[in-house]
C-alpha atoms as a PDB file:
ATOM      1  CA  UNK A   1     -19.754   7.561 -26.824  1.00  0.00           C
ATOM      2  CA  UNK A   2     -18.957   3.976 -24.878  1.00  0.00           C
ATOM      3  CA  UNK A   3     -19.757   4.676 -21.299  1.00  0.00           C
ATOM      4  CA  UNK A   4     -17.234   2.478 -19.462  1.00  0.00           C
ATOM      5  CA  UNK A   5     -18.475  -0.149 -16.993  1.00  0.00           C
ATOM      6  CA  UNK A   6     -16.478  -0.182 -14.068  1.00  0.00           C
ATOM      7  CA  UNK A   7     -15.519   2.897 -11.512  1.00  0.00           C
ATOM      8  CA  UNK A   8     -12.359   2.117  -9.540  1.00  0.00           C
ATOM      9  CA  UNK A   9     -11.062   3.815  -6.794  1.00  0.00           C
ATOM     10  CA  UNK A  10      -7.749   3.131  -6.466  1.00  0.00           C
ATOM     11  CA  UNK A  11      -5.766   3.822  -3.001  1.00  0.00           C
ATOM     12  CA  UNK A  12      -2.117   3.793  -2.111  1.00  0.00           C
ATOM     13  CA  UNK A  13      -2.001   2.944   1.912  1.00  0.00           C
ATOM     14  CA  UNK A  14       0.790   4.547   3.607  1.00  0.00           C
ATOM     15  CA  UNK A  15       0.689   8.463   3.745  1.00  0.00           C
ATOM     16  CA  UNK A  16      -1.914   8.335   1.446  1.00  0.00           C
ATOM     17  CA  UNK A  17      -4.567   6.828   3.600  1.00  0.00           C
ATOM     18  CA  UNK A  18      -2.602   6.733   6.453  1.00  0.00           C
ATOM     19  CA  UNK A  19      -0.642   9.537   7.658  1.00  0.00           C
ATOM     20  CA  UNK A  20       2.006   6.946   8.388  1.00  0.00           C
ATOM     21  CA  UNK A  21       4.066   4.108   7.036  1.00  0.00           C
ATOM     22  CA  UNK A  22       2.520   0.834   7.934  1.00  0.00           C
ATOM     23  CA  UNK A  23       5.197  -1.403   7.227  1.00  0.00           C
ATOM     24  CA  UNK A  24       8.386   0.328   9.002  1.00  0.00           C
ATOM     25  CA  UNK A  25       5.320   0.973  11.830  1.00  0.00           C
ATOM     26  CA  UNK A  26       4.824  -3.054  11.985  1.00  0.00           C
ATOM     27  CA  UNK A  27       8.795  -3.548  11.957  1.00  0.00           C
ATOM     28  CA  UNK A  28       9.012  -1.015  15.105  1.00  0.00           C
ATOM     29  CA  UNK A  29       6.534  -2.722  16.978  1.00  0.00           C
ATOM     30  CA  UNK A  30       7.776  -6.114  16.639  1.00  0.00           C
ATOM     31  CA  UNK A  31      10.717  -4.301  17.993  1.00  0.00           C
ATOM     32  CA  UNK A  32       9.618  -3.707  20.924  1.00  0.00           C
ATOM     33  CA  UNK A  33       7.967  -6.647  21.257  1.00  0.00           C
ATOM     34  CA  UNK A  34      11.983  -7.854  20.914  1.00  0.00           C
ATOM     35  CA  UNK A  35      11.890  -9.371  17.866  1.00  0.00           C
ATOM     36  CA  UNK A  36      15.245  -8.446  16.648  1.00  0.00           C
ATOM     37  CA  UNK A  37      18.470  -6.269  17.760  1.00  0.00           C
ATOM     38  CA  UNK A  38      17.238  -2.492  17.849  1.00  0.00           C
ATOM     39  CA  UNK A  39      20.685  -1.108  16.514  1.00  0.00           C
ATOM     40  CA  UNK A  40      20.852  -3.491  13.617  1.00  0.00           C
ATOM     41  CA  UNK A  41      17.364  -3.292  12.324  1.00  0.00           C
ATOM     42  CA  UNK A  42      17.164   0.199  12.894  1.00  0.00           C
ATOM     43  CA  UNK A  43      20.095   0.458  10.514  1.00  0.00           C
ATOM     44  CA  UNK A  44      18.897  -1.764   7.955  1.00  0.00           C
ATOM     45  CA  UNK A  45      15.429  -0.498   8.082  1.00  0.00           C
ATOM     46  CA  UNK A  46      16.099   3.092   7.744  1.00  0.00           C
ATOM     47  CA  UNK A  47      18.567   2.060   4.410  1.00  0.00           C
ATOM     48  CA  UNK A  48      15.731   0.021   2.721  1.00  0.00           C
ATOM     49  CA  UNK A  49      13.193   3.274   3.562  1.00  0.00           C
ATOM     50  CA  UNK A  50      15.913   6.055   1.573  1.00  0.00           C
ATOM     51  CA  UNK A  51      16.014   3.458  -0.957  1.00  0.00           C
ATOM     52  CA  UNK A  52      12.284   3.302  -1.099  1.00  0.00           C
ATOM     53  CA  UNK A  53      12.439   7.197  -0.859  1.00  0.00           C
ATOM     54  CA  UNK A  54      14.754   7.430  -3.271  1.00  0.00           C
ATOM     55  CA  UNK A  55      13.162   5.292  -6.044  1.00  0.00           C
ATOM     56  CA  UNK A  56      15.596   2.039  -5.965  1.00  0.00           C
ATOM     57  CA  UNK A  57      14.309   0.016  -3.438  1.00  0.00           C
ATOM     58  CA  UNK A  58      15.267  -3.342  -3.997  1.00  0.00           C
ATOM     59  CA  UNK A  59      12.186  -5.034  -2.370  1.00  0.00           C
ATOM     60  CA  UNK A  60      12.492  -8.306  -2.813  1.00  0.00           C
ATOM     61  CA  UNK A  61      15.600  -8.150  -0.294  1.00  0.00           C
ATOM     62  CA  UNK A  62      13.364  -5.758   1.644  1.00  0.00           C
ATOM     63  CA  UNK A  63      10.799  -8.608   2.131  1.00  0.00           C
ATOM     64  CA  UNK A  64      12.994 -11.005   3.207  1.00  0.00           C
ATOM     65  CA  UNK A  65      14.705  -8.465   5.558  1.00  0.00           C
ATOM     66  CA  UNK A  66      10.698  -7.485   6.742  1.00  0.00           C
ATOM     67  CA  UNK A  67       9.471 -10.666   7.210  1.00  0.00           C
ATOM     68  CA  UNK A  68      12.278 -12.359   9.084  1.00  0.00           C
ATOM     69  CA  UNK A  69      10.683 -11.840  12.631  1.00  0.00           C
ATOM     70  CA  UNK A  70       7.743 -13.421  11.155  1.00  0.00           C
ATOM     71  CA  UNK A  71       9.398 -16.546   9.961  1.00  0.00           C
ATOM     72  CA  UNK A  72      11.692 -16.692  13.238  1.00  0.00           C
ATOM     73  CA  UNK A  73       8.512 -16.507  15.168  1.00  0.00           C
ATOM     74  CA  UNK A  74       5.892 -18.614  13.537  1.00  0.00           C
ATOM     75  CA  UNK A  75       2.549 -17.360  12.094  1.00  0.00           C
ATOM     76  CA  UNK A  76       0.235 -18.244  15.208  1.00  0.00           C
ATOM     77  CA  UNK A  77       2.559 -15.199  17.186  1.00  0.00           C
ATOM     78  CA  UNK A  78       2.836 -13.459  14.506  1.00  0.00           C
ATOM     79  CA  UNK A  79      -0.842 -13.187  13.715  1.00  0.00           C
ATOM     80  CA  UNK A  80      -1.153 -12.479  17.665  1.00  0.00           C
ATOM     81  CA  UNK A  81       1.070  -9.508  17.594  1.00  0.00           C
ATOM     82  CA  UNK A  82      -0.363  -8.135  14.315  1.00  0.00           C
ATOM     83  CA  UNK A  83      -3.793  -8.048  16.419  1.00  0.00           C
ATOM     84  CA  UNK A  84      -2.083  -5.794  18.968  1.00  0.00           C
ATOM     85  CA  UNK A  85      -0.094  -3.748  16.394  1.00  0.00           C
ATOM     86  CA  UNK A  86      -3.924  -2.970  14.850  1.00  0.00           C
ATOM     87  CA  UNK A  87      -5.117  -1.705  17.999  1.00  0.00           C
ATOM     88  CA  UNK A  88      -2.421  -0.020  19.083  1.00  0.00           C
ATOM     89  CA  UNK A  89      -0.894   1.829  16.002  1.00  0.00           C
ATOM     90  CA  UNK A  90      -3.506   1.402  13.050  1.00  0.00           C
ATOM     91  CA  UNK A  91      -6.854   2.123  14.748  1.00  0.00           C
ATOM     92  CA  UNK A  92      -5.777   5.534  15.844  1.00  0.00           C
ATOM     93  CA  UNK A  93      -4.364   6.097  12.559  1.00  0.00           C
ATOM     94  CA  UNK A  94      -7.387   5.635  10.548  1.00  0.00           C
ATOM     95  CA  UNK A  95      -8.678   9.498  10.667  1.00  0.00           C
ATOM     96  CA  UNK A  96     -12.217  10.717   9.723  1.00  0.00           C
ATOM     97  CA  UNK A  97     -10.951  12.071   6.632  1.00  0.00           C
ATOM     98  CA  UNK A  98      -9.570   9.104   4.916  1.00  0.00           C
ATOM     99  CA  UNK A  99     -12.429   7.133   6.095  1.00  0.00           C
ATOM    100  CA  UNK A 100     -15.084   9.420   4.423  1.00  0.00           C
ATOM    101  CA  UNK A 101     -12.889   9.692   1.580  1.00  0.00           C
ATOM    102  CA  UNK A 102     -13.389   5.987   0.704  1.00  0.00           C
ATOM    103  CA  UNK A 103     -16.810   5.814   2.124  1.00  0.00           C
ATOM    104  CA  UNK A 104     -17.750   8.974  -1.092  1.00  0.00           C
ATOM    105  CA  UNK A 105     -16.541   6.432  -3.927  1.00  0.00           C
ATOM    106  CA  UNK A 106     -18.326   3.360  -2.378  1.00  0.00           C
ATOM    107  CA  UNK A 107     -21.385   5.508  -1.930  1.00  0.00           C
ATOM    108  CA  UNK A 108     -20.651   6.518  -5.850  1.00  0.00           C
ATOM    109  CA  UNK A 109     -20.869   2.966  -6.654  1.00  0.00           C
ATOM    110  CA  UNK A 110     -17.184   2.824  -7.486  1.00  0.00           C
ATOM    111  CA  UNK A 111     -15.034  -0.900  -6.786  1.00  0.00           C
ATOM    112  CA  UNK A 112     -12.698   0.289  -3.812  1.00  0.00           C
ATOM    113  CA  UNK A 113      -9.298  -1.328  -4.293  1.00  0.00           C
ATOM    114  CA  UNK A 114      -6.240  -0.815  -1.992  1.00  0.00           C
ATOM    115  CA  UNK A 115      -2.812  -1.102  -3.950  1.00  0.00           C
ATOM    116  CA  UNK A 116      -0.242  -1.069  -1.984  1.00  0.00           C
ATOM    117  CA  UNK A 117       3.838  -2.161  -1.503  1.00  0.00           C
ATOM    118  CA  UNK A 118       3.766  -3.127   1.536  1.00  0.00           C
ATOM    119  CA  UNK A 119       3.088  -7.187   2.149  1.00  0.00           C
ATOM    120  CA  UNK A 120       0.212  -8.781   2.110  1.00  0.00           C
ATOM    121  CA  UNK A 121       0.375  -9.580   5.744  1.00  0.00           C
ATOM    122  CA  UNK A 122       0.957  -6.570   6.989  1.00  0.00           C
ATOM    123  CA  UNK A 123      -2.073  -4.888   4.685  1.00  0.00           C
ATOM    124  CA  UNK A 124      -4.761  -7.214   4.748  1.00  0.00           C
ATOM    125  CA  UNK A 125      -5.946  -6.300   8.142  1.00  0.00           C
ATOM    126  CA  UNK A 126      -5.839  -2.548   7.138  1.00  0.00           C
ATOM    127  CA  UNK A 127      -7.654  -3.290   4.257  1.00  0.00           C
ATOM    128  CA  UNK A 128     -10.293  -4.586   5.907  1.00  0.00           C
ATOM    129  CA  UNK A 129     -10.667  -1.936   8.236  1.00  0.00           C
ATOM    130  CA  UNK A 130     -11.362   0.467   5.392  1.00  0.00           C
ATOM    131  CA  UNK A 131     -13.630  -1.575   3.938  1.00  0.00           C
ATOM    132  CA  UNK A 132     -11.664  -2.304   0.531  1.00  0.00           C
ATOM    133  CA  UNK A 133     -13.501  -4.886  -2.161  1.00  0.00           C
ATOM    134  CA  UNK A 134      -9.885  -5.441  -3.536  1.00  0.00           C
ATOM    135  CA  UNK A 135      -6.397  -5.559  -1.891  1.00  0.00           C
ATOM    136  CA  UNK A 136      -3.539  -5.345  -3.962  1.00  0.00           C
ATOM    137  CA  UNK A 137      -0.192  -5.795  -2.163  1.00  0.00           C
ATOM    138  CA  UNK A 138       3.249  -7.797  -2.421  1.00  0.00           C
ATOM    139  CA  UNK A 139       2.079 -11.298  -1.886  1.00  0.00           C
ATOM    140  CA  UNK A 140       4.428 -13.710   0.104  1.00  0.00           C
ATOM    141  CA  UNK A 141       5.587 -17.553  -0.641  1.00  0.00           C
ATOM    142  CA  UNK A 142       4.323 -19.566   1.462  1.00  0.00           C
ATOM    143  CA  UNK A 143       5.680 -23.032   1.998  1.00  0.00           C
ATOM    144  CA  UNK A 144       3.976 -26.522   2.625  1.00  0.00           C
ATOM    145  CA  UNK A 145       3.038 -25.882   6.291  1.00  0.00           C
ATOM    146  CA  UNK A 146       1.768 -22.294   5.309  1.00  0.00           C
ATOM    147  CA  UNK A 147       5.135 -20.721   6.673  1.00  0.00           C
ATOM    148  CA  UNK A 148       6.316 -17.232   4.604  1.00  0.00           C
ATOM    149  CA  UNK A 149       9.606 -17.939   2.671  1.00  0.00           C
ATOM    150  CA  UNK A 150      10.690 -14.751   2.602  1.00  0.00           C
ATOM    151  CA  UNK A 151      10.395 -14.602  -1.482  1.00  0.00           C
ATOM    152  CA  UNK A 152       7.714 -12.970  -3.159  1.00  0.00           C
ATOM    153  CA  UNK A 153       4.965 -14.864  -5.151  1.00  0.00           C
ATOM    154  CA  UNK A 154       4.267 -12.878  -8.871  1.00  0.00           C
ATOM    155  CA  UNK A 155       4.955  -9.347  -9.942  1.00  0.00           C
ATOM    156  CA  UNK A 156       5.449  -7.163  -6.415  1.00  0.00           C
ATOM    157  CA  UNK A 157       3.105  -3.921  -6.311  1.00  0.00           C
ATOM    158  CA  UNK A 158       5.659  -1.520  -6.766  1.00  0.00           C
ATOM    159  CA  UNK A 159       6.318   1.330  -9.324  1.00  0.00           C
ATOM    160  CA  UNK A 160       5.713   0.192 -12.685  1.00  0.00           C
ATOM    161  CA  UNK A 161       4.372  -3.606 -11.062  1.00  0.00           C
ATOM    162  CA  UNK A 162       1.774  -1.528  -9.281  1.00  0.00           C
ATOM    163  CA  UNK A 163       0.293  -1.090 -13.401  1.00  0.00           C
ATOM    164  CA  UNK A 164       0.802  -4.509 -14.296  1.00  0.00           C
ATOM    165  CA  UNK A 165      -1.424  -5.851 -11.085  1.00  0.00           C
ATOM    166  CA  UNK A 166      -4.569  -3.653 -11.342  1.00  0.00           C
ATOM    167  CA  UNK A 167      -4.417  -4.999 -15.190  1.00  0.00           C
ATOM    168  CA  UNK A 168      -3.691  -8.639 -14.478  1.00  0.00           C
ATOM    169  CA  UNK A 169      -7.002  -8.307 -11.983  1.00  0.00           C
ATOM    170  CA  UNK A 170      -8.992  -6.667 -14.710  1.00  0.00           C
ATOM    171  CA  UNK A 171      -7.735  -9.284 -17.076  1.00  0.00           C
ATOM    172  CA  UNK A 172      -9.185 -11.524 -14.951  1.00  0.00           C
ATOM    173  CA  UNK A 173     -12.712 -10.268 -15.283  1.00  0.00           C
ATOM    174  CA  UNK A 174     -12.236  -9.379 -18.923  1.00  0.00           C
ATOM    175  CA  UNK A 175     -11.183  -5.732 -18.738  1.00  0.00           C
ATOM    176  CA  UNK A 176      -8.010  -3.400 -18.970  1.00  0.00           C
ATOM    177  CA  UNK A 177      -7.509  -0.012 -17.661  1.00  0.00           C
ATOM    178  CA  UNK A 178      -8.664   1.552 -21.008  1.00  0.00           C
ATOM    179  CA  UNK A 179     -12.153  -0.226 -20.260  1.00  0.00           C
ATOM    180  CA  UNK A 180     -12.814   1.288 -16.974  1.00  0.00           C
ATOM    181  CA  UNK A 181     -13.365   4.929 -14.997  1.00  0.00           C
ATOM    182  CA  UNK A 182     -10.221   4.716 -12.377  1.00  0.00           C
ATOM    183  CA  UNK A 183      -9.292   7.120  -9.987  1.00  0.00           C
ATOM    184  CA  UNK A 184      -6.119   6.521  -8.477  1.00  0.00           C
ATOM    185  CA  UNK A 185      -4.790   8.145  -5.059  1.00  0.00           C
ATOM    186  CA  UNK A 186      -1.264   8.225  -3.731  1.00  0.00           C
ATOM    187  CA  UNK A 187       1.516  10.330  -2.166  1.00  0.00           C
ATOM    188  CA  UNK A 188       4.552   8.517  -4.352  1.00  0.00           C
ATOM    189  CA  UNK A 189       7.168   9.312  -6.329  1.00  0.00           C
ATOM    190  CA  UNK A 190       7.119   5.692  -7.427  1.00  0.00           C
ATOM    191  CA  UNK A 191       3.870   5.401  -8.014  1.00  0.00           C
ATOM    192  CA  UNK A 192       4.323   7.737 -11.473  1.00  0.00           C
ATOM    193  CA  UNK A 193       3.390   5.062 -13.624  1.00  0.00           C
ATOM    194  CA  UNK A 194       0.003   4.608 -12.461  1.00  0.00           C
ATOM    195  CA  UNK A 195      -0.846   8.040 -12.018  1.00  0.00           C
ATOM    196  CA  UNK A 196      -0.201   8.704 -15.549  1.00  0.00           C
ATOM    197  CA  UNK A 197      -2.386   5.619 -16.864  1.00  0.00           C
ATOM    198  CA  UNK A 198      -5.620   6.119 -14.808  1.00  0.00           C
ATOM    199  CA  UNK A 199      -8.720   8.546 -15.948  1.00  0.00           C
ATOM    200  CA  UNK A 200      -8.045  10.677 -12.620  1.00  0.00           C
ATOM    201  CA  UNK A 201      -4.896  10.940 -10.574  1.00  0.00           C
ATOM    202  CA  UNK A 202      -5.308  12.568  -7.516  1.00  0.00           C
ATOM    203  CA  UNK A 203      -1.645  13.282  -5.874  1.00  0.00           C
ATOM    204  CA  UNK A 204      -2.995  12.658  -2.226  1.00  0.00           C
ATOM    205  CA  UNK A 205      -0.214  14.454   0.985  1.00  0.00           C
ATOM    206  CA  UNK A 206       2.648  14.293  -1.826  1.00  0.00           C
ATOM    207  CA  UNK A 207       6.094  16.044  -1.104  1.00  0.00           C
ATOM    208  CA  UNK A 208       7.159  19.294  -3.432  1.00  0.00           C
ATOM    209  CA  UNK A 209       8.410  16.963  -6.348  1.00  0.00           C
ATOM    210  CA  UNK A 210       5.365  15.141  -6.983  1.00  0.00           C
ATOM    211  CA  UNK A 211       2.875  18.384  -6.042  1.00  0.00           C
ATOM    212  CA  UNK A 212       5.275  20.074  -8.586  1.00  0.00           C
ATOM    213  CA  UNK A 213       4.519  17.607 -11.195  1.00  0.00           C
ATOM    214  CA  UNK A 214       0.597  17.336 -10.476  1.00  0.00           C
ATOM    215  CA  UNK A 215       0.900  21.326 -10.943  1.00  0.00           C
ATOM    216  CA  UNK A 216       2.195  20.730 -14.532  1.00  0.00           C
ATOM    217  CA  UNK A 217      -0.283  18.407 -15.785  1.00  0.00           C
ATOM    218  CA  UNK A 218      -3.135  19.665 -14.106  1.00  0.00           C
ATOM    219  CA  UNK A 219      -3.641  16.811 -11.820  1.00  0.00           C
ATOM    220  CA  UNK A 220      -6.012  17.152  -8.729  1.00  0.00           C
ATOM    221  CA  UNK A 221      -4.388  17.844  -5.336  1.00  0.00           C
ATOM    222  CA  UNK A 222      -4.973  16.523  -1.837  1.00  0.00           C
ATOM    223  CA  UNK A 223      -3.473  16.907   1.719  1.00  0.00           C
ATOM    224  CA  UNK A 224      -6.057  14.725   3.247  1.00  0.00           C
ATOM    225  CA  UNK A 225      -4.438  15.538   6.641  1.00  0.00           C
ATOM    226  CA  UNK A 226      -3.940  18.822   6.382  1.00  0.00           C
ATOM    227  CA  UNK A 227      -5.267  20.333  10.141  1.00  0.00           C
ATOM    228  CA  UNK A 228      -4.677  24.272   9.219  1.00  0.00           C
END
């Protein structure tokens, strides 16, 4: 029997590792930091997040719409208020239980990659903090002076895309998903597609449809944040 060569442990971010969303959690700081009208981005953001919900987000408007206080306010503030927004929002967010999750495949030896579809701005500070080897998010045009565009650069990390960028990184170091051990963690609807590929899905604080499903197919269980 070929013993595969590489472990993954693959994690979805938000409500999976964190028991919120980081990306409508970044767009509520900035406003309050007045970045934008409250009653117009509240309305916008809370149609692209039942879209996201709902399975037909449409994300590359969603990026433009998530990084326009970014581009409006240049990188230097930006990177500034993302700074606060970590100590503030994401520190406290980061329980015990997601952190020793992660730290039981690293101490297994497994590759920790975060794959996530929220931007790479946003996620690569979070990343960090959990001490991921790979980050996987929506990466972000950047024009001559290093400014975002507002378009997205390559496949975005969503649903089905989610599969074809933890292959095009293996394809980079001469392997596919049949080649390796993955375990994959998320609380998603959308992420279907790569729960059903890897060796081990583990449906991590889903709702009732996707706990329903994981009951079908025998698919390990989680409510990492589960207090009772």
């Amino acid at each position: 029997m070929k013993v595969k060569p590489m472990k993954l442990a693959l994690f979805d971010l938000d409500q999976t590792l964190l028991p919120l969303d980081s990306d409508q959690s970044w767009g509520e700081f900035t406003l309050g930091l007045g970045w934008a009208d409250p009653h117009t981005f509240k309305q916008r953001n809370d149609g692209f997040y039942a879209d996201y919900n709902a399975g037909c987000l449409d994300i590359h408007a969603y990026v433009r719409f998530a990084t326009e206080a970014i581009r409006q306010h240049g990188m230097a503030a930006a990177h500034e208020a993302h700074a606060q927004f970590m100590q503030k929002v994401i520190q406290p967010a980061i329980k015990p239980q997601a952190l020793a999750l992660v730290e039981a495949h690293r101490a297994q030896g497994d590759t920790l990659v975060m794959v996530t579809a929220t931007n790479e701005f946003v996620t690569t500070p979070i990343a960090q903090a959990f001490g991921m080897d790979v980050l996987l998010a929506v990466q972000l045009v950047r024009d001559v002076d290093g400014n975002f565009t507002g378009e997205i650069d390559g496949t975005p990390t969503l649903r089905e895309g989610k599969v074809t960028r933890v292959n095009q990184w293996l394809q980079a170091q001469g392997l596919s998903l049949s080649e390796v051990h993955a375990t994959f963690y998320s609380d998603s609807m959308n992420d279907l597609p790569l729960l059903e590929k890897v060796d081990v899905p583990v449906v991590t604080n889903g709702g009732p449809a996707l706990k329903h499903i994981a009951q079908e197919r025998g698919w390990r269980i989680l409510d990492l944040f589960e207090t009772s």
